[in-house]
PDB file of N, CA and C in Angstrom:
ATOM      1  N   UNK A   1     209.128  67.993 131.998  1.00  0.00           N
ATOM      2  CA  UNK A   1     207.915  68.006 132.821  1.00  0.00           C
ATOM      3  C   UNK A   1     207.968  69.248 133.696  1.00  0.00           C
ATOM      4  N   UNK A   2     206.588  69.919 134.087  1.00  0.00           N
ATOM      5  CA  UNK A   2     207.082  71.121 134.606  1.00  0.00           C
ATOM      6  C   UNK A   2     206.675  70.705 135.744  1.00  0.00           C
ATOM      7  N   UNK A   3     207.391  71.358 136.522  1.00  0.00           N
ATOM      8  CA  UNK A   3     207.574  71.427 138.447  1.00  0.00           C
ATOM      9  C   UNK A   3     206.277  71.562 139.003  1.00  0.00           C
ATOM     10  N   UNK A   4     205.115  72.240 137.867  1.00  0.00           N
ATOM     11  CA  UNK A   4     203.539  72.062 138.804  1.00  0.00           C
ATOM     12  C   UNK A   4     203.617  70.876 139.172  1.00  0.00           C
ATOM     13  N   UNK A   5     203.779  69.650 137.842  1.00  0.00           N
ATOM     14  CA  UNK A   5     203.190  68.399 137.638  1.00  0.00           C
ATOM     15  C   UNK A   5     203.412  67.431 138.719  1.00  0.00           C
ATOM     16  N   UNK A   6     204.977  67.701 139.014  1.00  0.00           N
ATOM     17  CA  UNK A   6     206.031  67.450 139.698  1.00  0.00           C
ATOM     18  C   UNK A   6     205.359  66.686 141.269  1.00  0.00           C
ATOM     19  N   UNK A   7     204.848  68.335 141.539  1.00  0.00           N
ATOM     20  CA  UNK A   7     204.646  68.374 142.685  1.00  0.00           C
ATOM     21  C   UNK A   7     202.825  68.328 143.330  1.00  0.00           C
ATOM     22  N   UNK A   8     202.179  67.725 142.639  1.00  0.00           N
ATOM     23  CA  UNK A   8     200.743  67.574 142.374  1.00  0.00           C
ATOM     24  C   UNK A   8     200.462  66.482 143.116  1.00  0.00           C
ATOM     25  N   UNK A   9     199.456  66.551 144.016  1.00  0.00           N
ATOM     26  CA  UNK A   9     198.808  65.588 144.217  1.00  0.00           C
ATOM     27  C   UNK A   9     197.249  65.393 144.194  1.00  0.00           C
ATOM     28  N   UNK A  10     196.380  64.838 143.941  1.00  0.00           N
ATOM     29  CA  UNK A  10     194.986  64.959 143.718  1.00  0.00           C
ATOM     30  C   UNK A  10     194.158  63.735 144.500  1.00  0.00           C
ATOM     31  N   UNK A  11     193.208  64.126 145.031  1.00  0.00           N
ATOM     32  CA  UNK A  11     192.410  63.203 145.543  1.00  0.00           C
ATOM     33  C   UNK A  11     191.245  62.975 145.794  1.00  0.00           C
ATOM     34  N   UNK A  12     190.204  61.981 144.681  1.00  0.00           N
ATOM     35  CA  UNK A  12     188.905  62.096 145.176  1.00  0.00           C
ATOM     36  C   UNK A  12     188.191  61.141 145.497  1.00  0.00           C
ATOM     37  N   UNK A  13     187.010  61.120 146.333  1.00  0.00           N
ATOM     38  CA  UNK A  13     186.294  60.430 146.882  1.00  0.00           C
ATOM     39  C   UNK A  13     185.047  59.874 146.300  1.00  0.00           C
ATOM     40  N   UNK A  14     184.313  59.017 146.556  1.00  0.00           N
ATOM     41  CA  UNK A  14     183.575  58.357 146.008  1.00  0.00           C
ATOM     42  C   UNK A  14     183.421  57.002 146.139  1.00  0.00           C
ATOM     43  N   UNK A  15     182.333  56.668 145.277  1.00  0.00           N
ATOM     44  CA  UNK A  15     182.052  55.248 145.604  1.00  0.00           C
ATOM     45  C   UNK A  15     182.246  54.614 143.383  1.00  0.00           C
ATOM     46  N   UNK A  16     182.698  55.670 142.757  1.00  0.00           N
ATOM     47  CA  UNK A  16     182.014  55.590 141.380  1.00  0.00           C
ATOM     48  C   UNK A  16     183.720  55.616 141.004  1.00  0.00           C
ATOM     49  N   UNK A  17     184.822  54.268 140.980  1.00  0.00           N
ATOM     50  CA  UNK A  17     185.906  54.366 140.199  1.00  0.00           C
ATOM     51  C   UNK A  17     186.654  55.193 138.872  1.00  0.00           C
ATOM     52  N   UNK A  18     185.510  54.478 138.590  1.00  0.00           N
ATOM     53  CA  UNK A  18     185.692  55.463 137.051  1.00  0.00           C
ATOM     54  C   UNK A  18     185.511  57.034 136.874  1.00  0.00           C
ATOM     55  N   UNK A  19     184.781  57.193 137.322  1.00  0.00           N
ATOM     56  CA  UNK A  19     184.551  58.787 137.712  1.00  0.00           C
ATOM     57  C   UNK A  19     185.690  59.443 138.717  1.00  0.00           C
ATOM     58  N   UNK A  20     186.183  58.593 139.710  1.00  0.00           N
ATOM     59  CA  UNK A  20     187.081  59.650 140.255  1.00  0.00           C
ATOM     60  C   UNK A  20     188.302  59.826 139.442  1.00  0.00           C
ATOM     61  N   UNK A  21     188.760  58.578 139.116  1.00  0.00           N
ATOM     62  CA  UNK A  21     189.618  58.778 138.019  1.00  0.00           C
ATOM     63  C   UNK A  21     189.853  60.112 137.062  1.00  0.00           C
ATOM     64  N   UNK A  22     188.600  60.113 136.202  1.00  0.00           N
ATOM     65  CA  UNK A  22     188.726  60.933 135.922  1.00  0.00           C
ATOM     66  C   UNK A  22     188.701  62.846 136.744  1.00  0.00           C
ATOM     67  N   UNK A  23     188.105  62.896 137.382  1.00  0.00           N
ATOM     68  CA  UNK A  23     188.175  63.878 138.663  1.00  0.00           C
ATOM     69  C   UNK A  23     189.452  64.081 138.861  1.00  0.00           C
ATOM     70  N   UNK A  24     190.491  63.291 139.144  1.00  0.00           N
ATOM     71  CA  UNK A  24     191.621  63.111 139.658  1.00  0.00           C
ATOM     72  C   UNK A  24     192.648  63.688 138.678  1.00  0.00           C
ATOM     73  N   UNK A  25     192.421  63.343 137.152  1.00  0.00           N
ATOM     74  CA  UNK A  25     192.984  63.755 136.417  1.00  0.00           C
ATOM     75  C   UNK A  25     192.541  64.945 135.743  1.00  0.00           C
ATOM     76  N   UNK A  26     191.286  65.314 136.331  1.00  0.00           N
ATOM     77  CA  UNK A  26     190.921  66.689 135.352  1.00  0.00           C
ATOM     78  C   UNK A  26     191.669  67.818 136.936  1.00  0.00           C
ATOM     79  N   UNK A  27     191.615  67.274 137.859  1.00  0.00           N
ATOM     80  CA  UNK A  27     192.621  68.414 139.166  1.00  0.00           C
ATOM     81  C   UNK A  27     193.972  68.492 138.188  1.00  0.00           C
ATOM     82  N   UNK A  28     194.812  67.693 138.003  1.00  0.00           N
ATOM     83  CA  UNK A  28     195.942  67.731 137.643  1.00  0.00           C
ATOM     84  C   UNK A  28     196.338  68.722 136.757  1.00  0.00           C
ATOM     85  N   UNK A  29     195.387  69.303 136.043  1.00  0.00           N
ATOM     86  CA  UNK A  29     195.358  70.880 135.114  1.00  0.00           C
ATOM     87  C   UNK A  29     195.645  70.640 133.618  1.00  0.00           C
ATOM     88  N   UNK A  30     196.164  71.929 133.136  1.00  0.00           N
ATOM     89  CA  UNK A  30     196.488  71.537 131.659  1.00  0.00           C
ATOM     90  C   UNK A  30     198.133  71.223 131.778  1.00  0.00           C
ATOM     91  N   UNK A  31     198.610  71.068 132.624  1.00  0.00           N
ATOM     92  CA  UNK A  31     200.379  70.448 132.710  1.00  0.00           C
ATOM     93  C   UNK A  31     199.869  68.929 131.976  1.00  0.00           C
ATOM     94  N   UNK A  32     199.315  68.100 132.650  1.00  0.00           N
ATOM     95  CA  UNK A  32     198.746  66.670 132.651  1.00  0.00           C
ATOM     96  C   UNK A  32     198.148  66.615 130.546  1.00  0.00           C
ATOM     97  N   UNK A  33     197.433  67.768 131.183  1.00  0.00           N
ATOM     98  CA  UNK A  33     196.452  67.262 129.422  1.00  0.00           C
ATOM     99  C   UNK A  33     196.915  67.471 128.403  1.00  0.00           C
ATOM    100  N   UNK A  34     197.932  69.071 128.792  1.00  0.00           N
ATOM    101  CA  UNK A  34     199.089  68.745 127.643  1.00  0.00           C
ATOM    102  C   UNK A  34     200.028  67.733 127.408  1.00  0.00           C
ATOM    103  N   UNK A  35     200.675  67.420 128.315  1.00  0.00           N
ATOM    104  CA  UNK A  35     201.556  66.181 128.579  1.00  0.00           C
ATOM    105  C   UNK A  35     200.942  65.112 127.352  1.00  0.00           C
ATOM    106  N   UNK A  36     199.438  64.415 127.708  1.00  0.00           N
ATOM    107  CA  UNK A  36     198.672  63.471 127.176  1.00  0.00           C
ATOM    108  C   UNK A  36     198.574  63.622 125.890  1.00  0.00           C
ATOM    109  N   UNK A  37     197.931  65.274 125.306  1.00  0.00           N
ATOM    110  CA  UNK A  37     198.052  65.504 124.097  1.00  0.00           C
ATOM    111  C   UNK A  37     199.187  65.585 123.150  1.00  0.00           C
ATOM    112  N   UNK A  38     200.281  65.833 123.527  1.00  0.00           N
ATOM    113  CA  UNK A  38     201.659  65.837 122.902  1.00  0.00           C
ATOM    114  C   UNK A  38     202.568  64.939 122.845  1.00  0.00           C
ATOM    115  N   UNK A  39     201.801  63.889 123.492  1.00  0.00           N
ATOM    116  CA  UNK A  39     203.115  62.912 123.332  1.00  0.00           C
ATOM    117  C   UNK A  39     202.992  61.952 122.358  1.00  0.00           C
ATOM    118  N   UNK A  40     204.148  61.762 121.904  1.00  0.00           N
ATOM    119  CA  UNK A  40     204.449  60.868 121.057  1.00  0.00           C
ATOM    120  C   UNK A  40     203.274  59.596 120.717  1.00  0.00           C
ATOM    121  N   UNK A  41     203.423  58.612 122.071  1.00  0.00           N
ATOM    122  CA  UNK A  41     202.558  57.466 122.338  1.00  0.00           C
ATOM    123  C   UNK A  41     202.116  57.521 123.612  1.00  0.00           C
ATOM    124  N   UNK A  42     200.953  57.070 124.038  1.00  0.00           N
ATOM    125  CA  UNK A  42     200.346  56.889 125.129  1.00  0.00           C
ATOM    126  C   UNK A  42     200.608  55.561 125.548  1.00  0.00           C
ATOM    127  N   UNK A  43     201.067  55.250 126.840  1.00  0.00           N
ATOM    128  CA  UNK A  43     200.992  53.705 127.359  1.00  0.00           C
ATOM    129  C   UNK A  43     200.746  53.497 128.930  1.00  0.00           C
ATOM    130  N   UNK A  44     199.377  52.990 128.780  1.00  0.00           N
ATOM    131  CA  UNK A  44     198.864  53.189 130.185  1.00  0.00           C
ATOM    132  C   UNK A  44     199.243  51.322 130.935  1.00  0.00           C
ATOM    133  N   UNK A  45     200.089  51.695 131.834  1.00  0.00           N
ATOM    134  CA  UNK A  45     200.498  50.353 132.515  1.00  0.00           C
ATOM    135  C   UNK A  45     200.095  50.072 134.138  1.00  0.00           C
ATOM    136  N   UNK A  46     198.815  49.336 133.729  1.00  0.00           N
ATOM    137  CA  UNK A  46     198.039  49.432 135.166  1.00  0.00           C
ATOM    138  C   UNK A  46     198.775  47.938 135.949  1.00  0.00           C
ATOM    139  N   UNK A  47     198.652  47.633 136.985  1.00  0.00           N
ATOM    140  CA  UNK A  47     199.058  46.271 137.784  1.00  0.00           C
ATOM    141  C   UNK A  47     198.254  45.268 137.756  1.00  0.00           C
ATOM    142  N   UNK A  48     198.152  44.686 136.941  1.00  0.00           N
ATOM    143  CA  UNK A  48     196.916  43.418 136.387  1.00  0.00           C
ATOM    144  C   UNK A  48     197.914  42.145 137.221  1.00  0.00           C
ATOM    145  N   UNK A  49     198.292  41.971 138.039  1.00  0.00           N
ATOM    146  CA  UNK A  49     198.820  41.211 138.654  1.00  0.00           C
ATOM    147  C   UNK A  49     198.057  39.982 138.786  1.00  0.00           C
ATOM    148  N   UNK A  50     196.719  39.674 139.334  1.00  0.00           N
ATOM    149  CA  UNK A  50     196.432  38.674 139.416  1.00  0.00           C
ATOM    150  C   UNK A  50     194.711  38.712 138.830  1.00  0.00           C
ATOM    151  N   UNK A  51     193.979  37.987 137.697  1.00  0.00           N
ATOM    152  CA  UNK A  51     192.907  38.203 137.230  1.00  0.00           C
ATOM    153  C   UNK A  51     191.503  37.788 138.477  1.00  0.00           C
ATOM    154  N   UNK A  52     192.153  37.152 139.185  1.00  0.00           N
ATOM    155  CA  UNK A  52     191.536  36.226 140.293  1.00  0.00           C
ATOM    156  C   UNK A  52     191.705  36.975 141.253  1.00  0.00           C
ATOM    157  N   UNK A  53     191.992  38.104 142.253  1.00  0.00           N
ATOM    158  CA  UNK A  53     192.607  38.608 143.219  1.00  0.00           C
ATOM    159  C   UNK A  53     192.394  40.316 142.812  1.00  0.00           C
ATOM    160  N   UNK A  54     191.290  40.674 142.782  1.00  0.00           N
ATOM    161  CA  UNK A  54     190.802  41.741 142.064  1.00  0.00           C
ATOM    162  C   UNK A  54     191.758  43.232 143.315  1.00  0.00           C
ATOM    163  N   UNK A  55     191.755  42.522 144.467  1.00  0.00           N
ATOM    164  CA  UNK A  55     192.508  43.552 145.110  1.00  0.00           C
ATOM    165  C   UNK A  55     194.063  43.480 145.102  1.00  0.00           C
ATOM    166  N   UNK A  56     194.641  42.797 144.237  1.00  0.00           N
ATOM    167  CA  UNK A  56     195.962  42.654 143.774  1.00  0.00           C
ATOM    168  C   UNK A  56     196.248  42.898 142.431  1.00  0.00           C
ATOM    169  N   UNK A  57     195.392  44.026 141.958  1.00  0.00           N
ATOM    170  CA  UNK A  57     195.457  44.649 140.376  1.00  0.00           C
ATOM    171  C   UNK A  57     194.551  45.938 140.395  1.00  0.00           C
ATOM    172  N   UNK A  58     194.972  46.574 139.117  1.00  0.00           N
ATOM    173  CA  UNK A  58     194.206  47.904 139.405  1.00  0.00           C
ATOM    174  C   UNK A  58     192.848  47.636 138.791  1.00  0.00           C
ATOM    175  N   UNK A  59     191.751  48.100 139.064  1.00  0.00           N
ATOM    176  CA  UNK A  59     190.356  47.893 139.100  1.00  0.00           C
ATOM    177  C   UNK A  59     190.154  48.479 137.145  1.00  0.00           C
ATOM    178  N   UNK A  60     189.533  47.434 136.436  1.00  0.00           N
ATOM    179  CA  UNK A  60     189.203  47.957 135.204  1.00  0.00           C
ATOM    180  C   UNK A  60     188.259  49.347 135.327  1.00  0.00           C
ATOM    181  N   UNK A  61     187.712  49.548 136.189  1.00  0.00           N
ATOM    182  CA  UNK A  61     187.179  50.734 135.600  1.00  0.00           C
ATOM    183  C   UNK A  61     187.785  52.110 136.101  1.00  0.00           C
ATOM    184  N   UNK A  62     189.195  51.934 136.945  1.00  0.00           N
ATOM    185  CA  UNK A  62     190.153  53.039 136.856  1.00  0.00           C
ATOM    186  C   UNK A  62     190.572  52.566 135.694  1.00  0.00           C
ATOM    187  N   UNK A  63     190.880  52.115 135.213  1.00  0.00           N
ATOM    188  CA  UNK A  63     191.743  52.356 133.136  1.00  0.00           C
ATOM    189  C   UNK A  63     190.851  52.949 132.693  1.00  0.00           C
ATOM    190  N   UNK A  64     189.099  52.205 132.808  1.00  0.00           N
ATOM    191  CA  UNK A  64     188.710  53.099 132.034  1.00  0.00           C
ATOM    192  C   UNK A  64     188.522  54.825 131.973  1.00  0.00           C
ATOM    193  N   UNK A  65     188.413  54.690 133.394  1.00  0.00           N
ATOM    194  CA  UNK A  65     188.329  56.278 133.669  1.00  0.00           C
ATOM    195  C   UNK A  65     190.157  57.137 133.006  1.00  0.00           C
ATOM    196  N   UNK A  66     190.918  56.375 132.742  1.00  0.00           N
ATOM    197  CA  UNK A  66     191.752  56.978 132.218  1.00  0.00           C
ATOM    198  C   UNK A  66     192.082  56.978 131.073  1.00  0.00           C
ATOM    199  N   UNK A  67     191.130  56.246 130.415  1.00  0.00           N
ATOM    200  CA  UNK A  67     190.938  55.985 129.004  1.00  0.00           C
ATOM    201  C   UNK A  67     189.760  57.387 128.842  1.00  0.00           C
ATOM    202  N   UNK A  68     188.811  57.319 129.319  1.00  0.00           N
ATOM    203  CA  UNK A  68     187.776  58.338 128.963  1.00  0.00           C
ATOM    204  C   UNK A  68     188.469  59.854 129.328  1.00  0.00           C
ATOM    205  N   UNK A  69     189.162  60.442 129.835  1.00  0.00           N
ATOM    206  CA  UNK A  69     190.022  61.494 130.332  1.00  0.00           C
ATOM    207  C   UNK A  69     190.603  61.935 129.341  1.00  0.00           C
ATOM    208  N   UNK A  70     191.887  60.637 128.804  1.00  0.00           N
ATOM    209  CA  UNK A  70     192.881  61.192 127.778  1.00  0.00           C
ATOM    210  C   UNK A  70     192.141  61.098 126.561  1.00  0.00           C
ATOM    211  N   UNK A  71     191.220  60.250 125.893  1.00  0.00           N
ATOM    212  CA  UNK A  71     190.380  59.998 124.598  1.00  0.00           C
ATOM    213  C   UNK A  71     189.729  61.764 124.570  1.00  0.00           C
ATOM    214  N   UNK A  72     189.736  62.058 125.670  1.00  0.00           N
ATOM    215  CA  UNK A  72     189.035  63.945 125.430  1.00  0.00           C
ATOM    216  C   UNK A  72     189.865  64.690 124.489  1.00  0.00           C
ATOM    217  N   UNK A  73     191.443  64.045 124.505  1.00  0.00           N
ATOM    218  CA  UNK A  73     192.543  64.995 124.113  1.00  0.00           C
ATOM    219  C   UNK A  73     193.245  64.660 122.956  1.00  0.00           C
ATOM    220  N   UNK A  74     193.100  63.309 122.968  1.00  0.00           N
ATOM    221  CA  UNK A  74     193.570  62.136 121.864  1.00  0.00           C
ATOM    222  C   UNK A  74     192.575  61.576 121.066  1.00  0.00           C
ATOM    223  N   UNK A  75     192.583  61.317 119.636  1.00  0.00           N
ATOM    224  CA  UNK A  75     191.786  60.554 119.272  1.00  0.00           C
ATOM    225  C   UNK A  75     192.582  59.267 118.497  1.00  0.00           C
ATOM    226  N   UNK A  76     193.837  59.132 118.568  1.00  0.00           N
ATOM    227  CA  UNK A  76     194.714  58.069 118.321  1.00  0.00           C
ATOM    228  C   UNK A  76     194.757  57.137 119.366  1.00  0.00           C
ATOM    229  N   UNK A  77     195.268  56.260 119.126  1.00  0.00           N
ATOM    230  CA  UNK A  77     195.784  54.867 119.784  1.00  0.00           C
ATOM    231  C   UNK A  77     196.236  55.020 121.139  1.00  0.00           C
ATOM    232  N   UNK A  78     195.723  54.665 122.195  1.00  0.00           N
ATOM    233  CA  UNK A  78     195.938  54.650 123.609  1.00  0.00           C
ATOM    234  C   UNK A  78     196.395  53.153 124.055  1.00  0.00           C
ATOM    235  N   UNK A  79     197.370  52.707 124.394  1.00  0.00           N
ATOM    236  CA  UNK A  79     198.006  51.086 124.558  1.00  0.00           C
ATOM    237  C   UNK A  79     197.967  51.253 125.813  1.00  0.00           C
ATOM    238  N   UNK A  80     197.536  49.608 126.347  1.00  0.00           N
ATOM    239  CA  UNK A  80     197.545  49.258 127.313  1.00  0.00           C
ATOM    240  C   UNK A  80     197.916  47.897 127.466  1.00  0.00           C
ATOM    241  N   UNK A  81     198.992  47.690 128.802  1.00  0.00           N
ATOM    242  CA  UNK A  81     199.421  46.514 128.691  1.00  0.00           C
ATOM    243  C   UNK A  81     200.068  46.445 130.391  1.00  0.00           C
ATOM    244  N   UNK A  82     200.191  44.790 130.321  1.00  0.00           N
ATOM    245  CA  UNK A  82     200.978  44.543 131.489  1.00  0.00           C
ATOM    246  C   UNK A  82     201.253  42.990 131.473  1.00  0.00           C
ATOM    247  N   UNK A  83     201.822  42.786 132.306  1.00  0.00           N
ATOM    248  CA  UNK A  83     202.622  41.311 132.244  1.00  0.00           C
ATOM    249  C   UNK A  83     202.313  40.285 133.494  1.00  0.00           C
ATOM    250  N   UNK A  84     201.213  40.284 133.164  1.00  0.00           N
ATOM    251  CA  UNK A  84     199.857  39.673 134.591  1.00  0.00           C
ATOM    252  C   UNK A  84     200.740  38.189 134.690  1.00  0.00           C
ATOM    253  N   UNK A  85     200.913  38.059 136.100  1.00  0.00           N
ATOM    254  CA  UNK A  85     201.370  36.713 136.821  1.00  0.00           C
ATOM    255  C   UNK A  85     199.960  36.214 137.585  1.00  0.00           C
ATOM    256  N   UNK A  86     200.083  35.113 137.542  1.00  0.00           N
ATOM    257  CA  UNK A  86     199.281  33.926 138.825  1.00  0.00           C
ATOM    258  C   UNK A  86     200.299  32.491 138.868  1.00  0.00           C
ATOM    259  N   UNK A  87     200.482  32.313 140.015  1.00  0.00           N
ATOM    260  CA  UNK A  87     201.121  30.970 139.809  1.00  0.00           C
ATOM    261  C   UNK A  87     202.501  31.081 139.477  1.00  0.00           C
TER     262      UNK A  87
END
């Protein structure tokens, strides 16, 4: 990983999830998009912690916005998963 990536931070505002998402990841440069495009497998592991408790998991339409980002670079298989508790 190179030391840009490293040391990156990005941040945007809004009221539109999905969109900053992507915003967020198009700052990150071509370190990020190469990264996405070259790797092996993609596995996006968001915190689905609780289906009921929408502020105790990451919001579906940040995945999607990180689904629509890397799908620019990828046209293979993007996995997504997590190991959601309640109870």
């Amino acid at each position: 990983m190179s030391q840009h990536l490293l040391n990156t931070v990005a941040i945007a505002t809004g009221n539109d999830r999905r969109e900053m998402v992507r915003r967020v990841l198009t700052m990150l440069g071509p370190d990020f998009t190469h990264r996405a495009k070259n790797a092996k497998n993609v596995f996006i592991h968001p915190n689905l912690v609780n289906y009921r408790k929408q502020t105790a998991s990451t919001h579906v339409e940040e995945v999607r916005g990180i689904l629509d980002h890397i799908s620019l670079v990828r046209a293979d298989e993007i996995l997504v998963g997590d190991a959601g508790f309640h109870d």
